[in-house]
Protein backbone atom coordinates (compact mmCIF):
# COMPACT_ATOMS: atom_id res chain seq x y z
CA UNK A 1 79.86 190.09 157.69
CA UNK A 2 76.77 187.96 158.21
CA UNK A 3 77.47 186.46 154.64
CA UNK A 4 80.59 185.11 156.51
CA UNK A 5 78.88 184.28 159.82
CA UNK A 6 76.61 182.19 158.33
CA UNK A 7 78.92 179.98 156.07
CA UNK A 8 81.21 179.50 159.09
CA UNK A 9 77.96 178.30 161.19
CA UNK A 10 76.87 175.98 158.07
CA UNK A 11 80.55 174.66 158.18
CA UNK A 12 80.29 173.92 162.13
CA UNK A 13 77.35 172.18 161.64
CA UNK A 14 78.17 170.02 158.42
CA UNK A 15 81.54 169.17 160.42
CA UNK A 16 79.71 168.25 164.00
CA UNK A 17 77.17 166.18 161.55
CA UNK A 18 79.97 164.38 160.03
CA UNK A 19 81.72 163.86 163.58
CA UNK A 20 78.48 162.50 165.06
CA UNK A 21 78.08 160.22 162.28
CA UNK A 22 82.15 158.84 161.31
CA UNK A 23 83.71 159.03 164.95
CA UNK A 24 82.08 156.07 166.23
CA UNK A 25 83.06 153.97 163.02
CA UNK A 26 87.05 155.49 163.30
CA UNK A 27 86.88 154.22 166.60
CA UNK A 28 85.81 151.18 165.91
CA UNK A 29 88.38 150.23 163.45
CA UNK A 30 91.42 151.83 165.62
CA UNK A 31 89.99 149.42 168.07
CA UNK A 32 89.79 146.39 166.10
CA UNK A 33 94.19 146.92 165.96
CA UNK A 34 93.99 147.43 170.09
CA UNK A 35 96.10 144.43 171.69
CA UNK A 36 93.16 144.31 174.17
CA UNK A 37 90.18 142.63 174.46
CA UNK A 38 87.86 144.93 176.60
CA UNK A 39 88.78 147.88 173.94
CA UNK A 40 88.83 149.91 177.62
CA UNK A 41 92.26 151.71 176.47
CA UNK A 42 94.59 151.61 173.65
CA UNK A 43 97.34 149.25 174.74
CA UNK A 44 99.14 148.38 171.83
CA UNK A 45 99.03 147.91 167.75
CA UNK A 46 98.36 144.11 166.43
CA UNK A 47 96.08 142.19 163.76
CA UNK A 48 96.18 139.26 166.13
CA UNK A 49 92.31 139.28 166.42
CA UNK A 50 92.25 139.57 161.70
CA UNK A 51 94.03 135.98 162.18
CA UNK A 52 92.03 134.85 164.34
CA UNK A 53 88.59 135.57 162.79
CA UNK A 54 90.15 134.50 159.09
CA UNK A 55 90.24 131.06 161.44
CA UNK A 56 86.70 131.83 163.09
CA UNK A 57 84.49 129.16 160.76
CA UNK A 58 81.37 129.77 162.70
CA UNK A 59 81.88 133.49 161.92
CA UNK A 60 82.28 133.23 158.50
CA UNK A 61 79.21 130.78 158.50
CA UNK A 62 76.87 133.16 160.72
CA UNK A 63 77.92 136.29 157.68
CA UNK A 64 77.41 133.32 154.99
CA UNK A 65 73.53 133.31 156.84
CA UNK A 66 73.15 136.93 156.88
CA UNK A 67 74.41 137.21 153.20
CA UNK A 68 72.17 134.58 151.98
CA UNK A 69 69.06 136.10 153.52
CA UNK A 70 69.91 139.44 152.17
CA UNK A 71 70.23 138.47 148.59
CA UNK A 72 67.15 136.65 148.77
CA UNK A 73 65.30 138.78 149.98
CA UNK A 74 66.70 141.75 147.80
CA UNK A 75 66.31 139.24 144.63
CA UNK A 76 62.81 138.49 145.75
CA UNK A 77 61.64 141.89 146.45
CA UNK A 78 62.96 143.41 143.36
CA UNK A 79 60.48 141.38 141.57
CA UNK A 80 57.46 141.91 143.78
CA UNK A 81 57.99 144.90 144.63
CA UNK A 82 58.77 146.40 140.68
CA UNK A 83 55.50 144.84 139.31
CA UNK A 84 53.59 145.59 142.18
CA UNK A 85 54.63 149.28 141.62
CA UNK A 86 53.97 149.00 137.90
CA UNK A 87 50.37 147.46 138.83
CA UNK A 88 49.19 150.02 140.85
CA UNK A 89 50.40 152.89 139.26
CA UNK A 90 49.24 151.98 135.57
CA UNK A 91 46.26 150.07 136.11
CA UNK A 92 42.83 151.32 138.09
CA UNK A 93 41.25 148.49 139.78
CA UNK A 94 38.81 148.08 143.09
CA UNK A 95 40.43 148.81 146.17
CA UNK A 96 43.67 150.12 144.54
CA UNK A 97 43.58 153.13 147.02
CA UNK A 98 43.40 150.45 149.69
CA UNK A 99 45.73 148.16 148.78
CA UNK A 100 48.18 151.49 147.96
CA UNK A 101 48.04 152.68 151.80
CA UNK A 102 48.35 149.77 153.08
CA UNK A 103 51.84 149.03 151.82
CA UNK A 104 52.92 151.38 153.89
CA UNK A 105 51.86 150.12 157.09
CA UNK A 106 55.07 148.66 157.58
CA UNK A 107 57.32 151.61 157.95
CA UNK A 108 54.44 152.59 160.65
CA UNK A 109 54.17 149.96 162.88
CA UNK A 110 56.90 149.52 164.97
CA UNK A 111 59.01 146.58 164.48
CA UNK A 112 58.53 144.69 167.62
CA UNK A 113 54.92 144.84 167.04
CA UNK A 114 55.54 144.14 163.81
CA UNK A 115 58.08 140.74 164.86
CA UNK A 116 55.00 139.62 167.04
CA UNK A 117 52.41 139.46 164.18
CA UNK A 118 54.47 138.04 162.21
CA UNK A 119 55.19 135.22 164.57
CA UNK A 120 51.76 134.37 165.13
CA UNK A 121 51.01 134.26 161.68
CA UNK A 122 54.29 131.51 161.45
CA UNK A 123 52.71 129.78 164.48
CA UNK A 124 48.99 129.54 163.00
CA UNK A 125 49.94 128.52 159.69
CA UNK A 126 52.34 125.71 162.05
CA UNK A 127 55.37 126.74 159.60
CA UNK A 128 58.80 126.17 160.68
CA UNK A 129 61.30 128.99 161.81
CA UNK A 130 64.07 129.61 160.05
CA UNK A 131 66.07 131.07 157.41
CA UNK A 132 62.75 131.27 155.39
CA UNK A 133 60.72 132.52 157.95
CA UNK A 134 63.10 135.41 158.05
CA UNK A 135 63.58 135.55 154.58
CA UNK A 136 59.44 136.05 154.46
CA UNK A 137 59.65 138.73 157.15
CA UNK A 138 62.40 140.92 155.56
CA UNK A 139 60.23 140.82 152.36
CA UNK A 140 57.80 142.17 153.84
CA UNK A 141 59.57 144.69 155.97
CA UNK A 142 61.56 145.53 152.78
CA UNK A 143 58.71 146.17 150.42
CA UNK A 144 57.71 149.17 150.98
CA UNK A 145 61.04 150.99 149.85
CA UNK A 146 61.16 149.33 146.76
CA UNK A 147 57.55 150.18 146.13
CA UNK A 148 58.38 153.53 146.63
CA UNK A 149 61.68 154.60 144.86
CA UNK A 150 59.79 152.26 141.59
CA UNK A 151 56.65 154.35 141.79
CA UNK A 152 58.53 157.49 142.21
CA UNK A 153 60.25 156.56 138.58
CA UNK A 154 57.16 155.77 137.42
CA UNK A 155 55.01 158.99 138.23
CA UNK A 156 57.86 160.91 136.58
CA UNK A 157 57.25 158.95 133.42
CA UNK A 158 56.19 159.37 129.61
CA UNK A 159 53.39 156.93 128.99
CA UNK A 160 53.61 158.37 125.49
CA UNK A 161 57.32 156.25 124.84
CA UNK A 162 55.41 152.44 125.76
CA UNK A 163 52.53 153.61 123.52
CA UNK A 164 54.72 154.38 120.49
CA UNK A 165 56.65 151.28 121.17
CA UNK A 166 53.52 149.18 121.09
CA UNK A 167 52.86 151.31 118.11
CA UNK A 168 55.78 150.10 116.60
CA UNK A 169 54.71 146.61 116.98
CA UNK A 170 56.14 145.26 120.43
CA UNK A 171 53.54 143.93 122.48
CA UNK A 172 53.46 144.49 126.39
CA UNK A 173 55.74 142.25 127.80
CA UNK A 174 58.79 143.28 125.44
CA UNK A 175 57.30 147.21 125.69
CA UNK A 176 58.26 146.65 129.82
CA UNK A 177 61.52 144.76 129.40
CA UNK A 178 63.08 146.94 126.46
CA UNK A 179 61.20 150.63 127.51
CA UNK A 180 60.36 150.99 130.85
CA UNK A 181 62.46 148.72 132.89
CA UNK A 182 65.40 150.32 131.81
CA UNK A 183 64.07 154.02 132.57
CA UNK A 184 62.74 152.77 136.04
CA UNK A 185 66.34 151.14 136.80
CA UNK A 186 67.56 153.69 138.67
CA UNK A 187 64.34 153.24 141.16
CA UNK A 188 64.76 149.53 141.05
CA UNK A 189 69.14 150.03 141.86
CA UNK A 190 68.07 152.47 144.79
CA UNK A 191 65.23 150.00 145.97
CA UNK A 192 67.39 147.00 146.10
CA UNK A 193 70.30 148.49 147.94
CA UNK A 194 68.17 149.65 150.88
CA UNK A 195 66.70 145.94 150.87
CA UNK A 196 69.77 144.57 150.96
CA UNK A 197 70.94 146.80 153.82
CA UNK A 198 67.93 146.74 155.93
CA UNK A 199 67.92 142.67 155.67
CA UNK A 200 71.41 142.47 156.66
CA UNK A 201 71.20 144.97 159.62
CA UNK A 202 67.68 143.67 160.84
CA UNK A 203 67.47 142.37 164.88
CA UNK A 204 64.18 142.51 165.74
CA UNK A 205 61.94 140.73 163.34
CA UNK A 206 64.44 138.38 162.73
CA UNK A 207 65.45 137.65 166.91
CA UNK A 208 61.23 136.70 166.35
CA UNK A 209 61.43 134.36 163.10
CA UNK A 210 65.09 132.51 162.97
CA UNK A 211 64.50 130.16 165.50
CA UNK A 212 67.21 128.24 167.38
CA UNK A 213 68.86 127.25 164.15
CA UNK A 214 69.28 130.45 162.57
CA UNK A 215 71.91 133.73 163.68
CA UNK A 216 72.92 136.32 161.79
CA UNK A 217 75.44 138.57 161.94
CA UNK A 218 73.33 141.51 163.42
CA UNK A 219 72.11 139.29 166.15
CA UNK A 220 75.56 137.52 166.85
CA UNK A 221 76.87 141.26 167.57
CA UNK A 222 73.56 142.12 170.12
CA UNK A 223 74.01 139.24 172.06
CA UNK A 224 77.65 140.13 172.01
CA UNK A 225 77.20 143.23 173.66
CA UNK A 226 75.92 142.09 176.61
CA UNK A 227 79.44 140.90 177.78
CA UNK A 228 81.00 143.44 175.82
CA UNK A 229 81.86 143.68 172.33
CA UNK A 230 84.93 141.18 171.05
CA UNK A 231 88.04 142.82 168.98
CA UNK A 232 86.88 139.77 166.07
CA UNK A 233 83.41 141.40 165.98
CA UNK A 234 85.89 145.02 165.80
CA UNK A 235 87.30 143.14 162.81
CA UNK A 236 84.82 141.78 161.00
CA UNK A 237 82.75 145.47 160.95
CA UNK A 238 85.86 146.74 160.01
CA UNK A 239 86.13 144.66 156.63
CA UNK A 240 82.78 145.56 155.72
CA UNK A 241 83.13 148.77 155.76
CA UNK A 242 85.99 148.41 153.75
CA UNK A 243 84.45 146.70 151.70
CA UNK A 244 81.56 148.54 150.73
CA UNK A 245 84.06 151.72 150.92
CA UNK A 246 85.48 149.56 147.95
CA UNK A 247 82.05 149.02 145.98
CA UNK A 248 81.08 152.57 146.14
CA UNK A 249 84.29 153.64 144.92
CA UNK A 250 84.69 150.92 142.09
CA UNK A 251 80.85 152.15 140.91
CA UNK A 252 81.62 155.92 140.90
CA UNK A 253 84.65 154.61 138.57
CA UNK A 254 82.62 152.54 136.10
CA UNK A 255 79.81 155.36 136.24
CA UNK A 256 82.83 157.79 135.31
CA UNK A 257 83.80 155.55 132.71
CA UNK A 258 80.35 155.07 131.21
CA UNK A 259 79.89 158.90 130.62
CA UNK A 260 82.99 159.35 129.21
CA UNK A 261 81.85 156.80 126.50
CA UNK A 262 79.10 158.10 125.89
CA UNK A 263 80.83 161.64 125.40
CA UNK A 264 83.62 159.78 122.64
CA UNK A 265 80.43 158.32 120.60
């Protein structure tokens, strides 16, 4: 009897988690059909608001922004943030305690205090902002994840395989491309997709670095809200969801299709 009293309560629970989480997105795409701007009531079905975002340019150039930045900054910390990881994990140098802890300070400090030092460092150095001001910001708000899904693949690996392959005659720089880079992938995958996302959904430090000249996406939609959110904004959420809905989906398959390969050979 409790047996079944608890699995009933764990099924309440995983379904009012799931509710909390997926009702507000469901109602956000039914909206995005609603022959109504205000989304106040369901009036009526239409894809009036598709068309007219498909003819939106300064949409589609305001996501071009927000896509840019994020693969930059994903690209960018990839590459800092996997050799930084490798750095300070293999090597023992001065202050590598320091500098370890203090990579971290970023997913302490709040972000607006965070957007405000970052500004004044822009303003003292008399840099422009911009697209690379932000770009510089997300890196550094980004970092830290990458740093730590890398090191977590590296902890959890054999030193002994990079010695026998240096054994074997490769020197360091082929021993990291051809051994451990592909071991530490997964951590360097993981890393880059919660760059990517946390560039593309940031507001606050980049509402303090873009500048007149730069809006994303993210900020387009706060400043939206203020007079209410717009059915093309409905719309445009709507397709990426979709659309990474697709990605996940088409990765699961080629994952799929990898093992089974590898089961044939």
């Amino acid at each position: 009897m409790r047996k079944k009293l608890g699995k009933i309560i764990k099924l309440i629970y995983v379904c009012l988690m799931y509710a909390f989480i997926y009702i507000p997105v469901v109602v956000m795409v039914v909206f995005s059909f609603n022959d109504q701007r205000s989304n106040k009531q369901w009036i009526g079905f239409t894809t009036k608001y598709y068309t007219e975002l498909f003819q939106d340019q300064s949409m589609w150039k305001i996501l071009s922004t927000s896509l840019t930045i994020a693969f930059v900054t994903t690209l960018i910390t990839m590459v800092v943030g996997t050799l930084g990881a490798v750095g300070l994990v293999r090597y023992k140098f001065r202050g590598r305690n320091m500098l370890n802890t203090s990579i971290y300070i970023p997913l302490i400090v709040p972000g607006v205090v965070f957007g405000v030092a970052l500004m004044c460092l822009v303003s003292l150095l008399h840099l422009p902002k911009g697209m690379y001001a932000v770009i510089g910001g997300h890196v550094v708000l980004t970092l830290p994840y990458m740093y730590m899904t890398v090191r977590t693949r590296l902890l959890d690996f054999d030193c002994s395989i990079e010695e026998a392959s240096m054994d074997l005659g490769a020197n360091p720089i082929q021993t990291f491309f051809r051994v451990t880079l592909p071991v530490i992938m997964p951590g360097v995958v993981s890393g880059a997709v919660l760059a990517f996302s946390i560039s593309l959904d940031d507001v606050v430090i980049t509402d303090f670095l873009a500048g007149p000249n730069c809006v994303t996406l993210p900020m387009k939609i706060y400043t939206s809200v203020k007079m209410g959110v717009s059915p093309e904004i409905n719309a445009l959420s709507t397709l990426i969801i979709f659309a990474v809905i697709a990605g996940t989906v088409l990765f699961r398959c080629l994952m799929s299709m990898k093992k089974r390969v590898k089961r044939i050979h």
